[in-house]
Protein backbone atom coordinates (compact mmCIF):
# COMPACT_ATOMS: atom_id res chain seq x y z
CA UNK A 1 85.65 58.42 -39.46
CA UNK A 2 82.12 57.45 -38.06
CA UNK A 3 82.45 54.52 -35.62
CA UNK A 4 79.63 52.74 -37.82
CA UNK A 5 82.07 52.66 -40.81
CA UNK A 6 84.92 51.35 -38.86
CA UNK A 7 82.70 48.28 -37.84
CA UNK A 8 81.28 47.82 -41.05
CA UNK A 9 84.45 47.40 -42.45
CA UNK A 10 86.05 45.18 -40.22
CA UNK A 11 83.05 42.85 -40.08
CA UNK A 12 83.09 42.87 -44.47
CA UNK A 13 87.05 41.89 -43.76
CA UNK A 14 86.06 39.34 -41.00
CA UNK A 15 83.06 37.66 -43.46
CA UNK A 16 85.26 37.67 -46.35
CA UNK A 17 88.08 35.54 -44.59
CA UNK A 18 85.20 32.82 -43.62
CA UNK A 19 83.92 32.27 -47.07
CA UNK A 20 84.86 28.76 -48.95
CA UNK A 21 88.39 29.58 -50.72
CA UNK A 22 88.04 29.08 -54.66
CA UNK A 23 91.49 27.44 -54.08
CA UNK A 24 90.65 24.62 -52.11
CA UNK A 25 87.69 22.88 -53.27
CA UNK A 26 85.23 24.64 -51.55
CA UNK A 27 86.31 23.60 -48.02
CA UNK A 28 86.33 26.95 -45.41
CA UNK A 29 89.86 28.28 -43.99
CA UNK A 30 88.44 27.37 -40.93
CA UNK A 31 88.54 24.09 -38.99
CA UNK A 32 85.28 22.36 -37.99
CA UNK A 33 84.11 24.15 -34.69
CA UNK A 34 87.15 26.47 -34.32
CA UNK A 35 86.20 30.58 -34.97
CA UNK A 36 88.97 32.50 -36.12
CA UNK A 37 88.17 35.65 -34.21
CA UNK A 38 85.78 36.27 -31.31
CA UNK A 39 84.61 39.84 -30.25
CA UNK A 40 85.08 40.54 -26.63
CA UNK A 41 83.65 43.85 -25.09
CA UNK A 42 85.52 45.16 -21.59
CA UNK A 43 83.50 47.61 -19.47
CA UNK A 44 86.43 49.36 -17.61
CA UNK A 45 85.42 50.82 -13.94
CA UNK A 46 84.84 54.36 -15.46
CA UNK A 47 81.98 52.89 -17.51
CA UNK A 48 80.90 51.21 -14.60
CA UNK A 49 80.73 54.24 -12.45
CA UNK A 50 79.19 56.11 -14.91
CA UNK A 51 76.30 53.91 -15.55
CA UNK A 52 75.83 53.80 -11.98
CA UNK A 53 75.46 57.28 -11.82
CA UNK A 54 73.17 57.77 -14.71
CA UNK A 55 70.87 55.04 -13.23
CA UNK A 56 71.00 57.21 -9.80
CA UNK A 57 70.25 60.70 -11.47
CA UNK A 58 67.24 58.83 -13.57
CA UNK A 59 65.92 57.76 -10.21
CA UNK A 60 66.14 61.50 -8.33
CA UNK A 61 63.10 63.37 -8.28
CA UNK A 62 64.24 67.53 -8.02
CA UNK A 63 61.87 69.99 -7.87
CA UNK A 64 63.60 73.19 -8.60
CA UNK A 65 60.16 75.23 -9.56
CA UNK A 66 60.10 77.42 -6.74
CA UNK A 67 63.96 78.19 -7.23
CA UNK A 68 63.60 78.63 -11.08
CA UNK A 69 60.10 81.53 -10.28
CA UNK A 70 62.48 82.87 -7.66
CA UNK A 71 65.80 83.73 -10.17
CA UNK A 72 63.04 84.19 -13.28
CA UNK A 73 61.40 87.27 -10.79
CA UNK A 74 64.97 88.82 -9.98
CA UNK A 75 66.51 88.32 -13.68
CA UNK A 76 63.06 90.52 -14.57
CA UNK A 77 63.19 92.65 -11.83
CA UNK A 78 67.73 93.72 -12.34
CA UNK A 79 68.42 92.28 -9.00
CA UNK A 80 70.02 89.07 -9.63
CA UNK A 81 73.60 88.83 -8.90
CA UNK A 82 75.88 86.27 -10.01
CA UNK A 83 78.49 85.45 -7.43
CA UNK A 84 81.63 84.55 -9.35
CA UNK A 85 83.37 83.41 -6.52
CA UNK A 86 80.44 80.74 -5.59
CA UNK A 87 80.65 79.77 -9.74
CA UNK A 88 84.43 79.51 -9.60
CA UNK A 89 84.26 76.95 -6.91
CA UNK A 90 81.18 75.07 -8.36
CA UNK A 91 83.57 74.36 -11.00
CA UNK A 92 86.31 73.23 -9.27
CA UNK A 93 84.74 71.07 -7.20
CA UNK A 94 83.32 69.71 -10.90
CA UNK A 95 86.77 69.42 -12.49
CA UNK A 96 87.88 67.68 -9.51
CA UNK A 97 85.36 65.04 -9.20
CA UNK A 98 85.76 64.73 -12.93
CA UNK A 99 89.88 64.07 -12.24
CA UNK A 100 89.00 61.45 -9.84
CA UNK A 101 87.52 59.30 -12.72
């Protein structure tokens, strides 16, 4: 179920439950100033470290052009070689800063 719909429908259960009750004359369920339910949003430090990080790779300027020309000319030419071993530990070293958070 899309996140949208799940909102949706608890904000149609939350406005129904704060209209005037038929019942009672008209008068709301709710006291004076008093709200029945309040929406509270928690950022845990994952988030946090995350947003961080997207605000630090937006900042980074990379310039990869020469290193993109230089694997475009061997891919073209047969001579690039992948080294699996170098791969292998490029993704461990991802899956374990990934564990961390």
């Amino acid at each position: 179920m899309d996140i949208k719909t799940i909102n949706n429908i608890a904000l149609n259960r939350a406005n129904e439950s704060a209209k005037p009750s038929q019942k009672t004359g008209g008068e709301s369920p709710l006291k004076d100033n008093h709200v029945a339910n309040t929406d509270k949003v928690t950022l845990t430090q994952t988030t946090t470290q995350m947003n961080n990080l997207e605000q630090t790779a937006r900042t980074l300027s990379t310039n990869n052009s020469e290193r993109i020309a230089e694997i475009k000319r061997a891919v073209q030419e047969g001579t690039y070689q992948v080294n699996a071993e170098r791969v292998a530990d490029k993704l461990m070293q991802t899956e374990t800063l990934f564990a961390r958070l």
